[in-house]
PDB file of N, CA and C in Angstrom:
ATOM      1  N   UNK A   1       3.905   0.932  -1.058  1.00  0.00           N
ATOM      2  CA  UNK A   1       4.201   0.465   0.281  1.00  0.00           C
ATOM      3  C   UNK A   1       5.573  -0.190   0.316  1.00  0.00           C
ATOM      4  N   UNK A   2       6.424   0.145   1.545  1.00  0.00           N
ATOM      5  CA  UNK A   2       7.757  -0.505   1.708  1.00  0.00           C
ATOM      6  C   UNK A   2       7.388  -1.962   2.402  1.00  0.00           C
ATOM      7  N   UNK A   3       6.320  -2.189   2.497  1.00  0.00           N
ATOM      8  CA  UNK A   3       6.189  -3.792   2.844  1.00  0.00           C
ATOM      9  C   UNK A   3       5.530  -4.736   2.055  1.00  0.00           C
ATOM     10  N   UNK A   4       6.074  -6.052   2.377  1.00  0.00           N
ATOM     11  CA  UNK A   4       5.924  -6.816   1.298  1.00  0.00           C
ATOM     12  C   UNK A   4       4.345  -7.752   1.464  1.00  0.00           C
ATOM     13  N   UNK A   5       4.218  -8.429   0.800  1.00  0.00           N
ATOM     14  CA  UNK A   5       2.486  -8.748   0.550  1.00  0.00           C
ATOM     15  C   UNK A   5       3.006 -10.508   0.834  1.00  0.00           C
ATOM     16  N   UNK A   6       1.880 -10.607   1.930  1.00  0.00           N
ATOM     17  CA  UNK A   6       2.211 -12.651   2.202  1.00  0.00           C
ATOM     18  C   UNK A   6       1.140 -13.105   0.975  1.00  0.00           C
ATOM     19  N   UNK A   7       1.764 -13.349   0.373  1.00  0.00           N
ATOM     20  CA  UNK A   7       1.246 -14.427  -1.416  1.00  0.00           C
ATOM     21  C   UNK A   7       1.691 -15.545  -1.305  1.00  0.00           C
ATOM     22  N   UNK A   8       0.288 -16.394  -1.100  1.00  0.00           N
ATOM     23  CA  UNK A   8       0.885 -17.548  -1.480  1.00  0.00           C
ATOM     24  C   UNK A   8       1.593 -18.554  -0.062  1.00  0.00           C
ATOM     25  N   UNK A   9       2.541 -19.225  -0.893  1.00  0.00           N
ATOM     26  CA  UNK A   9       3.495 -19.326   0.015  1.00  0.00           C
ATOM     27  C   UNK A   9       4.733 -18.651  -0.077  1.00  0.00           C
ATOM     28  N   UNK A  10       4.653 -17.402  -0.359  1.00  0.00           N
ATOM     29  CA  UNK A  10       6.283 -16.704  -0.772  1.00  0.00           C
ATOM     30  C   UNK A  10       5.620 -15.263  -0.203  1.00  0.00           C
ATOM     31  N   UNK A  11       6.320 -14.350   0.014  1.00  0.00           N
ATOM     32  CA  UNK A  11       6.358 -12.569   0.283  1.00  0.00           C
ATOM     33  C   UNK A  11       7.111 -11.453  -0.930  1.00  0.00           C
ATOM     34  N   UNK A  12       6.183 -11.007  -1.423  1.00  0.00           N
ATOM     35  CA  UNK A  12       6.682 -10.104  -2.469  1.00  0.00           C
ATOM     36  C   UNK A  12       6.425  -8.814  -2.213  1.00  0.00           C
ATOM     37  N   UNK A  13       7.329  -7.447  -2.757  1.00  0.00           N
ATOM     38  CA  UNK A  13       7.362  -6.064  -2.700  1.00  0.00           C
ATOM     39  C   UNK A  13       6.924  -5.775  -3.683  1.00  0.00           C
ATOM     40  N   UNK A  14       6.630  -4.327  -3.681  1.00  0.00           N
ATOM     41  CA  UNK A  14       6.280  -2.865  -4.733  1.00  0.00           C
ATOM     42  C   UNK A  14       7.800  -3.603  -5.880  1.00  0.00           C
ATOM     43  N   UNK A  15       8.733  -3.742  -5.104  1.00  0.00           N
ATOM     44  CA  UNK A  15       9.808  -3.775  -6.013  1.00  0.00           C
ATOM     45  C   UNK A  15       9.855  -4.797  -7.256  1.00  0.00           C
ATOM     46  N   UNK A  16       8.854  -5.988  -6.721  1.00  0.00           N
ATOM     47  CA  UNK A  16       8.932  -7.103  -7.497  1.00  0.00           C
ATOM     48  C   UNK A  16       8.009  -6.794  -8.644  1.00  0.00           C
ATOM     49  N   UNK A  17       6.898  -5.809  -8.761  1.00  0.00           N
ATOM     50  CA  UNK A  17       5.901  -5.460 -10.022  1.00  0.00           C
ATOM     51  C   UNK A  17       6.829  -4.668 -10.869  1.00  0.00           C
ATOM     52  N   UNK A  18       8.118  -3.998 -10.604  1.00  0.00           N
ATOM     53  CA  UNK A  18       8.979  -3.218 -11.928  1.00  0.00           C
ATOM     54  C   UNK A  18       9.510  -4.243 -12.552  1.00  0.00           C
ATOM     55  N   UNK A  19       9.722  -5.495 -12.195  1.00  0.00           N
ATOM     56  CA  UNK A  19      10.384  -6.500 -13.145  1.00  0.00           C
ATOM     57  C   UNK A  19       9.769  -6.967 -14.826  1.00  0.00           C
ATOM     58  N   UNK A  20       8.691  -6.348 -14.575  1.00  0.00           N
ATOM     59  CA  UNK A  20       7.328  -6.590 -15.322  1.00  0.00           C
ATOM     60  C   UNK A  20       7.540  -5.530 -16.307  1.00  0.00           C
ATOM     61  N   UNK A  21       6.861  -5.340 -17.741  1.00  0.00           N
ATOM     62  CA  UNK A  21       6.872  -4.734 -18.355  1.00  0.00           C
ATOM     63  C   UNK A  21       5.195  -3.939 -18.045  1.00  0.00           C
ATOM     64  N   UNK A  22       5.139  -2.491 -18.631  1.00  0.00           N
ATOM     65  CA  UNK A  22       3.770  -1.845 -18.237  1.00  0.00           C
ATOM     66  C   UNK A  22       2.667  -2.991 -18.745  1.00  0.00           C
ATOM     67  N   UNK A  23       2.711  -3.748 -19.520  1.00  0.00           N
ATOM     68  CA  UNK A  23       1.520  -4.062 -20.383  1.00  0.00           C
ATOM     69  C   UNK A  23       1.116  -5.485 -18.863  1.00  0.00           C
ATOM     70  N   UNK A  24       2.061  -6.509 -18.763  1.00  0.00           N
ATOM     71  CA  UNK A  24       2.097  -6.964 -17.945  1.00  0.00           C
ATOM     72  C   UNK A  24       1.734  -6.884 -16.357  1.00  0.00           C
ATOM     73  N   UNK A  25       2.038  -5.342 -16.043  1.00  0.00           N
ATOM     74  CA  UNK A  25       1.914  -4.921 -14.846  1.00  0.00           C
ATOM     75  C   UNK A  25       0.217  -4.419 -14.966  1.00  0.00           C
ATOM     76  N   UNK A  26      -0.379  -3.985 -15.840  1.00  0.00           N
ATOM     77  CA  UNK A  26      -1.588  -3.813 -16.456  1.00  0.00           C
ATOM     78  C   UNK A  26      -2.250  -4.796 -15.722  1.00  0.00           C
ATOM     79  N   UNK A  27      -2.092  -5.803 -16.502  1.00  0.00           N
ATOM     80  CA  UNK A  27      -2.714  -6.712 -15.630  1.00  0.00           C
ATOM     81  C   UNK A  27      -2.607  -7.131 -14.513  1.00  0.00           C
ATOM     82  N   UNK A  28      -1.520  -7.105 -14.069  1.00  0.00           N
ATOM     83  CA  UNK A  28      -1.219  -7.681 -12.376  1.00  0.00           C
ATOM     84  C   UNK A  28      -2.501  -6.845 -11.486  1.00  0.00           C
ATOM     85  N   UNK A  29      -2.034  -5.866 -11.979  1.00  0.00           N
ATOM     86  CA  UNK A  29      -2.612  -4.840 -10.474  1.00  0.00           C
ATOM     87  C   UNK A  29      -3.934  -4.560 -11.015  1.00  0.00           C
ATOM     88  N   UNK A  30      -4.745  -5.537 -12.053  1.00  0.00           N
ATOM     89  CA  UNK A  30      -6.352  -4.780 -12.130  1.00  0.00           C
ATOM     90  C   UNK A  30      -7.017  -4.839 -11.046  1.00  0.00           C
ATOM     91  N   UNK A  31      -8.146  -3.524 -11.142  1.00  0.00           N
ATOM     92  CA  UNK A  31      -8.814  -3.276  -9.896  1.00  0.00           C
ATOM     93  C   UNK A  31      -9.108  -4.004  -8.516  1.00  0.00           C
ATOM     94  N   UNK A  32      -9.571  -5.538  -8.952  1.00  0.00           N
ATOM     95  CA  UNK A  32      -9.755  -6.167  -8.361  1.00  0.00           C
ATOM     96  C   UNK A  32      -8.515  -7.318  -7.268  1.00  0.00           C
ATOM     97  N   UNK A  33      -7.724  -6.673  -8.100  1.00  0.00           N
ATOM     98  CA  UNK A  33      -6.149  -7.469  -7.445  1.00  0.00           C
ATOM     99  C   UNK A  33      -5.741  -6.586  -6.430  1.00  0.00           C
ATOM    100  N   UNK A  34      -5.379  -7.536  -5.379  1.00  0.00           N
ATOM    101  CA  UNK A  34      -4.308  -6.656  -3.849  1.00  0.00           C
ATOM    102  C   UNK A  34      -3.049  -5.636  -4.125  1.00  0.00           C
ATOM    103  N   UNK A  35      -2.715  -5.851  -5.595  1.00  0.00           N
ATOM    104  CA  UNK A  35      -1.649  -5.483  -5.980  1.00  0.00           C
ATOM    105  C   UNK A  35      -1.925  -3.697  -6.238  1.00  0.00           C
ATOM    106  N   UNK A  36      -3.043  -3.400  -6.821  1.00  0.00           N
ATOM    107  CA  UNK A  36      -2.989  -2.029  -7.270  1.00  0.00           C
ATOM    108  C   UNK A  36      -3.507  -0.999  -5.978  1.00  0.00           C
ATOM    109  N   UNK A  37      -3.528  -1.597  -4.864  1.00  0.00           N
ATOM    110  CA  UNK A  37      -3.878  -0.760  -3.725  1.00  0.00           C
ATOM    111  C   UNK A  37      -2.716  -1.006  -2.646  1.00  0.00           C
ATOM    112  N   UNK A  38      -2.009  -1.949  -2.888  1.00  0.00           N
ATOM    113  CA  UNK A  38      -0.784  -1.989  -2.240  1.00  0.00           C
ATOM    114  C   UNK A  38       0.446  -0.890  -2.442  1.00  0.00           C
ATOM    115  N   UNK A  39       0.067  -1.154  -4.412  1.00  0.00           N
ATOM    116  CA  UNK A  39       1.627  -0.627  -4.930  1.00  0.00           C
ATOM    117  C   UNK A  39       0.974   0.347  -5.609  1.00  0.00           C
ATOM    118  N   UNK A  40       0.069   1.298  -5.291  1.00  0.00           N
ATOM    119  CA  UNK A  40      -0.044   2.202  -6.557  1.00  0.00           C
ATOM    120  C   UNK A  40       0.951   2.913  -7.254  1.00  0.00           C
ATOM    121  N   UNK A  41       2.193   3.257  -6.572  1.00  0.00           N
ATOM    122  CA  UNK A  41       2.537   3.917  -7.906  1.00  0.00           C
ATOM    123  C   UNK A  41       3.378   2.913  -8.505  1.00  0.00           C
ATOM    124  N   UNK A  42       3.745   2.057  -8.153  1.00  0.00           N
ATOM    125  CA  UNK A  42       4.227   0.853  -9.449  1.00  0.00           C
ATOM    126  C   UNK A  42       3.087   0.373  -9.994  1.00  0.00           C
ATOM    127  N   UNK A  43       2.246   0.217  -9.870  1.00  0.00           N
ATOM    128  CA  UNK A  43       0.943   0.032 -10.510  1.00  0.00           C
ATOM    129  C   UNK A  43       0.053   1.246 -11.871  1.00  0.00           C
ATOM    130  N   UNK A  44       1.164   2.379 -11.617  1.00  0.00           N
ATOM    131  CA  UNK A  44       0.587   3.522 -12.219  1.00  0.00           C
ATOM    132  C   UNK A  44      -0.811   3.721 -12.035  1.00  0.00           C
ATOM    133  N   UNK A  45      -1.210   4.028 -10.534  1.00  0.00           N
ATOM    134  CA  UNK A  45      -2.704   4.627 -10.635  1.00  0.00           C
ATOM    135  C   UNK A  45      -2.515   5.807 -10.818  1.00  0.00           C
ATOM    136  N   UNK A  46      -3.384   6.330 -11.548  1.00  0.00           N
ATOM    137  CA  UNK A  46      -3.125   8.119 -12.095  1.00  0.00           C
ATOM    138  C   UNK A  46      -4.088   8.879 -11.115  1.00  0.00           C
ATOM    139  N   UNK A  47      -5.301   8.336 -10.517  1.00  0.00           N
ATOM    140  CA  UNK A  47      -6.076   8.612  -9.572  1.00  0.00           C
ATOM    141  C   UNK A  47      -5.642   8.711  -7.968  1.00  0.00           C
ATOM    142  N   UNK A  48      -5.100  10.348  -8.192  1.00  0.00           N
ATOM    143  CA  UNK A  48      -4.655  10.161  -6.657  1.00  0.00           C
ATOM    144  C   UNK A  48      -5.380  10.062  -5.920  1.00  0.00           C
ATOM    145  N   UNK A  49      -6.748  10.311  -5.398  1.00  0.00           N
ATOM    146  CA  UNK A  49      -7.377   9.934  -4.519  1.00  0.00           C
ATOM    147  C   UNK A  49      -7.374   8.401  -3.914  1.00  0.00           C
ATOM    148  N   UNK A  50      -7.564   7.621  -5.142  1.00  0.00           N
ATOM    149  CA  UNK A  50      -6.785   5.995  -4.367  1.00  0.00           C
ATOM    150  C   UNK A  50      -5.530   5.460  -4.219  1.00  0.00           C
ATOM    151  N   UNK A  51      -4.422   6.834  -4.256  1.00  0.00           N
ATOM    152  CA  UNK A  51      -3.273   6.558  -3.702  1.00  0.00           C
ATOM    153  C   UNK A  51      -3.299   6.741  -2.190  1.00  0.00           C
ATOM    154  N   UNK A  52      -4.124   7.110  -1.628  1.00  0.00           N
ATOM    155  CA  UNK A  52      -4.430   7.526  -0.099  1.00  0.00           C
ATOM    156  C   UNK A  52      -5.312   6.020   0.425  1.00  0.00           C
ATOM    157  N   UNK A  53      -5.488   5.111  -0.182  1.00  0.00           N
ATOM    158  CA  UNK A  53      -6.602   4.280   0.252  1.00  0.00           C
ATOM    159  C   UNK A  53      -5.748   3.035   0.652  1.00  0.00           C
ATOM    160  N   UNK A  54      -6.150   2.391   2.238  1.00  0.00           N
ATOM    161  CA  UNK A  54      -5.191   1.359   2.446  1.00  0.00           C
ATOM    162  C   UNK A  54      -5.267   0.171   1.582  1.00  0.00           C
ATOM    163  N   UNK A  55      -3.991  -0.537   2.057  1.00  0.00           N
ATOM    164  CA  UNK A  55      -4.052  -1.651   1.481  1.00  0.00           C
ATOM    165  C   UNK A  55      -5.129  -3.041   1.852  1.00  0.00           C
ATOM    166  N   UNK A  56      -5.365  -3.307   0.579  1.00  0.00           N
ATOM    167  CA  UNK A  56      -5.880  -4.750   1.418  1.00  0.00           C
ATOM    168  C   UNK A  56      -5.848  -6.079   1.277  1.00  0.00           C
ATOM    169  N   UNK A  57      -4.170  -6.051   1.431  1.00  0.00           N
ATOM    170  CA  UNK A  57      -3.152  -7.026   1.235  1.00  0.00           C
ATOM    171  C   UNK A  57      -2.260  -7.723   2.734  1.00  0.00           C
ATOM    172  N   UNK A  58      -2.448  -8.170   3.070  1.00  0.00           N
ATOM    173  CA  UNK A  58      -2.004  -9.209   4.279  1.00  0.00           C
ATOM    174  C   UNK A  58      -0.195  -8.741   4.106  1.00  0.00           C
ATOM    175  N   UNK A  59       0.328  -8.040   5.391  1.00  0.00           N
ATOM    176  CA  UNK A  59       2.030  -7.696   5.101  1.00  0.00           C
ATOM    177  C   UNK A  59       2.852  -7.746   5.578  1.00  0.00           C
ATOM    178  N   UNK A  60       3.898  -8.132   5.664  1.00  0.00           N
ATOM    179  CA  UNK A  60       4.502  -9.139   6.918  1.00  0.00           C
ATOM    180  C   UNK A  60       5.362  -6.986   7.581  1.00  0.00           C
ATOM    181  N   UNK A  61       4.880  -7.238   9.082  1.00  0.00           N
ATOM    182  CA  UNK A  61       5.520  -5.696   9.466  1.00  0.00           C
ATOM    183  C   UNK A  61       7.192  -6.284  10.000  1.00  0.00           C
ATOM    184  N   UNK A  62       7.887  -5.508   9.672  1.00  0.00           N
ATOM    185  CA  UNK A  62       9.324  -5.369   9.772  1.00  0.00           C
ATOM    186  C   UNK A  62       9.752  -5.927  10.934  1.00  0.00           C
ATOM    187  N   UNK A  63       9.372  -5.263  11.957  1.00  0.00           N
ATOM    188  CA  UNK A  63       9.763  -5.265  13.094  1.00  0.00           C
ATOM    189  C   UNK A  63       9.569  -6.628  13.753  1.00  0.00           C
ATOM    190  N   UNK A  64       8.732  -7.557  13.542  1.00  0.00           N
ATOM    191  CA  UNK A  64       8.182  -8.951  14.385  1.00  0.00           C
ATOM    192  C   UNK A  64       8.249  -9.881  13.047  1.00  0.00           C
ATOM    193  N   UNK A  65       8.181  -9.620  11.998  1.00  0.00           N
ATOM    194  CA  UNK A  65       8.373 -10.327  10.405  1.00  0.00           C
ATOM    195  C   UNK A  65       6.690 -11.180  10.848  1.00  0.00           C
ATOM    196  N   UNK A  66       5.626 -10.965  11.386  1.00  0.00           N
ATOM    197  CA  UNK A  66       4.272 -11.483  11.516  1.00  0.00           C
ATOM    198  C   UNK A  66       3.421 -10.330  10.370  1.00  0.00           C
ATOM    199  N   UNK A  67       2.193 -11.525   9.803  1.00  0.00           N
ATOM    200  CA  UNK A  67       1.898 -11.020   8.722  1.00  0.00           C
ATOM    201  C   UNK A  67       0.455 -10.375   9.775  1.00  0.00           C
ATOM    202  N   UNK A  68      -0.041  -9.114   9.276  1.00  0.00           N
ATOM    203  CA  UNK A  68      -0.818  -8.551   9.433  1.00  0.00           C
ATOM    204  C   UNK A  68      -1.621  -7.663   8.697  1.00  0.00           C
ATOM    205  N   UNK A  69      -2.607  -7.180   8.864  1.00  0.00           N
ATOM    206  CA  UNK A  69      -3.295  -6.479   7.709  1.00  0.00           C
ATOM    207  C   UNK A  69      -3.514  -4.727   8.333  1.00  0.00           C
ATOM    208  N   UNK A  70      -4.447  -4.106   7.486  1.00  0.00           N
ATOM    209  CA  UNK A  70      -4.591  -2.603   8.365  1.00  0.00           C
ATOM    210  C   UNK A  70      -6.242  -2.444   9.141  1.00  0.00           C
ATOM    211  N   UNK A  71      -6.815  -3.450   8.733  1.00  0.00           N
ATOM    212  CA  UNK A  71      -7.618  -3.461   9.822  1.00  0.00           C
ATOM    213  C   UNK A  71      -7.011  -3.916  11.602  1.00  0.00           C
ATOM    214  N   UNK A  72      -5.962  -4.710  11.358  1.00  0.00           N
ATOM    215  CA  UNK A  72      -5.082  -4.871  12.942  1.00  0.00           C
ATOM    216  C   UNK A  72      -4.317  -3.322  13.331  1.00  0.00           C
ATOM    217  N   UNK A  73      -3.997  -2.985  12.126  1.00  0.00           N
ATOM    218  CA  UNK A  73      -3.412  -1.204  12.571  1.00  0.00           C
ATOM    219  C   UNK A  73      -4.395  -0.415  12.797  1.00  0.00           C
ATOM    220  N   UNK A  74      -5.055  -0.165  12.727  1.00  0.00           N
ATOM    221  CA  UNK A  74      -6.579   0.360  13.097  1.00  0.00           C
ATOM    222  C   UNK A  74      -6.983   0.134  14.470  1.00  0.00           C
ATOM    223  N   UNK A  75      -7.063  -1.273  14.884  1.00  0.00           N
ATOM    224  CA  UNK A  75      -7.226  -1.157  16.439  1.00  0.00           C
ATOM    225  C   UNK A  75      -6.408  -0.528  17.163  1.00  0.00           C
ATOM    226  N   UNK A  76      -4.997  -0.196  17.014  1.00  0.00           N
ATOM    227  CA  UNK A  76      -4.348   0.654  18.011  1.00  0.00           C
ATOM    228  C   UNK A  76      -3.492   1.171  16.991  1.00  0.00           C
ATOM    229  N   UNK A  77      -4.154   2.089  16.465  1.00  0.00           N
ATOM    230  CA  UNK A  77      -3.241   3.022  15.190  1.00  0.00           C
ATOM    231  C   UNK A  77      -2.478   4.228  16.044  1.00  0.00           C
ATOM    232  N   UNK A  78      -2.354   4.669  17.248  1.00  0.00           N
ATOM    233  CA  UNK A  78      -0.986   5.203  18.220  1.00  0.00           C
ATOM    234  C   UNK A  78      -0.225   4.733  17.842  1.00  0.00           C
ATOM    235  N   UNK A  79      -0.463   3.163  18.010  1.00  0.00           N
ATOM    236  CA  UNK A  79       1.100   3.188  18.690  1.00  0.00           C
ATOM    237  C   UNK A  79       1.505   2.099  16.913  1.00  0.00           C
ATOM    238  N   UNK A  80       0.831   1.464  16.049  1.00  0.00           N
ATOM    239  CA  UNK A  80       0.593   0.525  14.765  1.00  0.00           C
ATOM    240  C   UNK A  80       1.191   1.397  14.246  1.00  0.00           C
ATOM    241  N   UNK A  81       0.769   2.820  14.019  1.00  0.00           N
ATOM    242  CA  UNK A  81       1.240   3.502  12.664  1.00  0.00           C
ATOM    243  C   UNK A  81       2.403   4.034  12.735  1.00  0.00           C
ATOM    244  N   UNK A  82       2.660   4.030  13.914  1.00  0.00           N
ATOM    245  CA  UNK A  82       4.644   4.579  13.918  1.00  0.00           C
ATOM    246  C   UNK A  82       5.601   3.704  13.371  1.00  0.00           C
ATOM    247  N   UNK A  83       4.831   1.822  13.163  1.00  0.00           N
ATOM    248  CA  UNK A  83       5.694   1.211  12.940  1.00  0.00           C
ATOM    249  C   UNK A  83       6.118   1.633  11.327  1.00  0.00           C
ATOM    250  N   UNK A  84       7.473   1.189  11.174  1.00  0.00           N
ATOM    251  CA  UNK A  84       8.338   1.159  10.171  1.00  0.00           C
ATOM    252  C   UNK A  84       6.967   0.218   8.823  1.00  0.00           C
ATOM    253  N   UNK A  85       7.022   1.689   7.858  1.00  0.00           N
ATOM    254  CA  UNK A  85       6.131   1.429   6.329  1.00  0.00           C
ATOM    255  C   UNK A  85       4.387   1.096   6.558  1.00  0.00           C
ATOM    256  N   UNK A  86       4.798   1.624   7.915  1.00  0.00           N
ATOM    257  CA  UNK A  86       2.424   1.167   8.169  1.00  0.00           C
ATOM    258  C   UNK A  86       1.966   2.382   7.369  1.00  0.00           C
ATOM    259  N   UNK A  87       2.707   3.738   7.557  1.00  0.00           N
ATOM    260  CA  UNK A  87       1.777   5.066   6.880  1.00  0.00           C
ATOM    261  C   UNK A  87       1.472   4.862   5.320  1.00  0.00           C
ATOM    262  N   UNK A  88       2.794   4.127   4.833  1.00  0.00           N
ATOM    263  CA  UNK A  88       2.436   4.594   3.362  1.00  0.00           C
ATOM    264  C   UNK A  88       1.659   3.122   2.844  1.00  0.00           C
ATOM    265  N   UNK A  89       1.350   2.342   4.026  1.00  0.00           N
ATOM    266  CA  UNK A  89       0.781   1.000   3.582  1.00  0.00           C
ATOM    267  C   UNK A  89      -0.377   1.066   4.135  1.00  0.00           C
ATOM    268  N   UNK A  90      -0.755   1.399   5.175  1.00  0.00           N
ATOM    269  CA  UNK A  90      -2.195   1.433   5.764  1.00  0.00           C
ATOM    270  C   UNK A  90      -2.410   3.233   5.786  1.00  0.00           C
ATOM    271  N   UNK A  91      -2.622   4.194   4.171  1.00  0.00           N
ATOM    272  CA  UNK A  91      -2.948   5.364   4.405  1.00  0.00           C
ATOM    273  C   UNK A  91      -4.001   6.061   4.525  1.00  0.00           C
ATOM    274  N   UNK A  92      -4.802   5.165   4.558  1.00  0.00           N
ATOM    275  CA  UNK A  92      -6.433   5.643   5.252  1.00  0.00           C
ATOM    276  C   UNK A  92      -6.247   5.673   7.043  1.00  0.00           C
ATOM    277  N   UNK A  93      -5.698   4.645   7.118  1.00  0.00           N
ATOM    278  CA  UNK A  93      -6.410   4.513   8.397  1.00  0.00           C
ATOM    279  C   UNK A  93      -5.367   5.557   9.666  1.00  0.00           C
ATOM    280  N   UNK A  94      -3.914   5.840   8.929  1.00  0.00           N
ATOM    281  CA  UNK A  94      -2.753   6.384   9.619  1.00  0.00           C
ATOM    282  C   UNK A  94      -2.997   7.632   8.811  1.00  0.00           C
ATOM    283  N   UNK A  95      -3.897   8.438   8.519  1.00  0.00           N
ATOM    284  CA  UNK A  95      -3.606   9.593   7.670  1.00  0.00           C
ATOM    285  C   UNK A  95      -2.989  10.166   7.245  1.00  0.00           C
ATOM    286  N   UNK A  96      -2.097   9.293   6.381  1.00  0.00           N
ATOM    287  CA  UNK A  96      -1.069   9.475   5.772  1.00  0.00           C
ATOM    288  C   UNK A  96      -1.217  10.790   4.594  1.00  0.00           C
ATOM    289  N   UNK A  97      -0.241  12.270   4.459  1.00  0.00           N
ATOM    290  CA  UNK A  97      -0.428  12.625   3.172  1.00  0.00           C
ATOM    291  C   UNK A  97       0.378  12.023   1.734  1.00  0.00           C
ATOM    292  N   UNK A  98      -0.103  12.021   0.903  1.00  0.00           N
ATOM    293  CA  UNK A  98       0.034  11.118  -0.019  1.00  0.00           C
ATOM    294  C   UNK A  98       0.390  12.455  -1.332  1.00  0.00           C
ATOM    295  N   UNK A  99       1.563  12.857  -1.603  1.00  0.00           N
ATOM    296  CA  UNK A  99       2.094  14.441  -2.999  1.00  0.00           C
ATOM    297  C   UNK A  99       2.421  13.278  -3.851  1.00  0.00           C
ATOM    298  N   UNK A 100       1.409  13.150  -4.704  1.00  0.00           N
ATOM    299  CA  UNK A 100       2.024  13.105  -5.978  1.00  0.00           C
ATOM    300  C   UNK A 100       1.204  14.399  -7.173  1.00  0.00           C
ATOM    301  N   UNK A 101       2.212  14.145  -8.243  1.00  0.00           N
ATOM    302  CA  UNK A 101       1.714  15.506  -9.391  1.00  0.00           C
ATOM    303  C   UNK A 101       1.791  17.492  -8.861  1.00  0.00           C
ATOM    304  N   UNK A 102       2.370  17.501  -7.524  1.00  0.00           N
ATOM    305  CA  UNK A 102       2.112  18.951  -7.030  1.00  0.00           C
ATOM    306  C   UNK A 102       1.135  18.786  -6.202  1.00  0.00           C
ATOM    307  N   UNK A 103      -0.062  17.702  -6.272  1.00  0.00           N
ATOM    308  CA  UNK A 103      -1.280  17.522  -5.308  1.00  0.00           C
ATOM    309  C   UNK A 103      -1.080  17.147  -3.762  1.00  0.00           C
ATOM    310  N   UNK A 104      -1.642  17.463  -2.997  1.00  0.00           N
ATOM    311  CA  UNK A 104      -1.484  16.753  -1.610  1.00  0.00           C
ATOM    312  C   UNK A 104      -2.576  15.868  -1.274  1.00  0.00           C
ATOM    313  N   UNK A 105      -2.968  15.026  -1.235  1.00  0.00           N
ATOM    314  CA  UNK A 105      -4.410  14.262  -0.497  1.00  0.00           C
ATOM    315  C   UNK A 105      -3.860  13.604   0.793  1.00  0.00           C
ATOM    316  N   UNK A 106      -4.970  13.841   1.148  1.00  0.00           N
ATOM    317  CA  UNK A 106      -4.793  12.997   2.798  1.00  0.00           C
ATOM    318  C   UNK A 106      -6.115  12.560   3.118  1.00  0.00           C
ATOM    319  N   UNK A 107      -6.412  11.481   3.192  1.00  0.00           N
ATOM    320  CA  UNK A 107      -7.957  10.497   3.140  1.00  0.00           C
ATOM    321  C   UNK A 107      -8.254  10.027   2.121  1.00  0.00           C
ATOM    322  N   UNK A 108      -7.745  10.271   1.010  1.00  0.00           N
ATOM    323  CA  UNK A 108      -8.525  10.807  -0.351  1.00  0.00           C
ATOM    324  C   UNK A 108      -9.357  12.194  -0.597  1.00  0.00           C
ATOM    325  N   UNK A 109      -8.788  12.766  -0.314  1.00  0.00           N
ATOM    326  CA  UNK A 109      -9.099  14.027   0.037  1.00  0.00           C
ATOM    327  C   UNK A 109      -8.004  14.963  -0.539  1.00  0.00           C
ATOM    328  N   UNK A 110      -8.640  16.365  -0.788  1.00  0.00           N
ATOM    329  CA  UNK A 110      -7.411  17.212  -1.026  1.00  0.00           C
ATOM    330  C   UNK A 110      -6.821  17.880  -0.034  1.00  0.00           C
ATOM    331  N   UNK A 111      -6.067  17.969   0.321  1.00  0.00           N
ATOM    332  CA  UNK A 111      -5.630  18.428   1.555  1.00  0.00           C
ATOM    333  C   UNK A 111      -4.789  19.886   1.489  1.00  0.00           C
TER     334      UNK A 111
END
């Protein structure tokens, strides 16, 4: 996702988990962390099917800098998902297709 995650009291990106070494990043993003469904592929999920799955990480949207989640893009996903980084951040709910490896998924799905 091109948007950043409200942590804390600070806002961090996909960009801020490469600072990390793999072993490190290992841990950041285990299953249970906001991090490996935010950032999968800095997270190295090899499972594309949950590269299609939204985030469910609180993210400040570009345009208004207000933090929101993708259950709020969901109530009016018209007009939510055009905004700037909602597809590749909320890609369940904006049916986003998601190519990595030659594969296409879209839902988690093969598409």
């Amino acid at each position: 996702s091109p948007l950043k995650i409200v942590s804390e009291s600070t806002t961090k990106g996909c960009d801020w988990l490469l600072q990390f070494s793999a072993k490190e990043r290992r841990e950041i993003c285990k299953p249970d962390k906001i991090w490996k469904r935010h950032c999968p592929a800095a997270c190295r999920v090899y499972d594309e099917s949950k590269c299609s799955l939204d985030s469910k990480a609180k993210f400040i949207i570009m345009e208004t800098n207000q933090a929101k989640n993708c259950k709020w893009v969901s109530r009016r996903k018209g007009r939510r998902c055009k905004k700037v980084g909602m597809r590749q951040t909320c890609r369940t709910t904006c049916g986003d297709i998601v190519q990595q490896s030659g594969m296409k998924y879209q839902n988690g799905n093969k598409a």
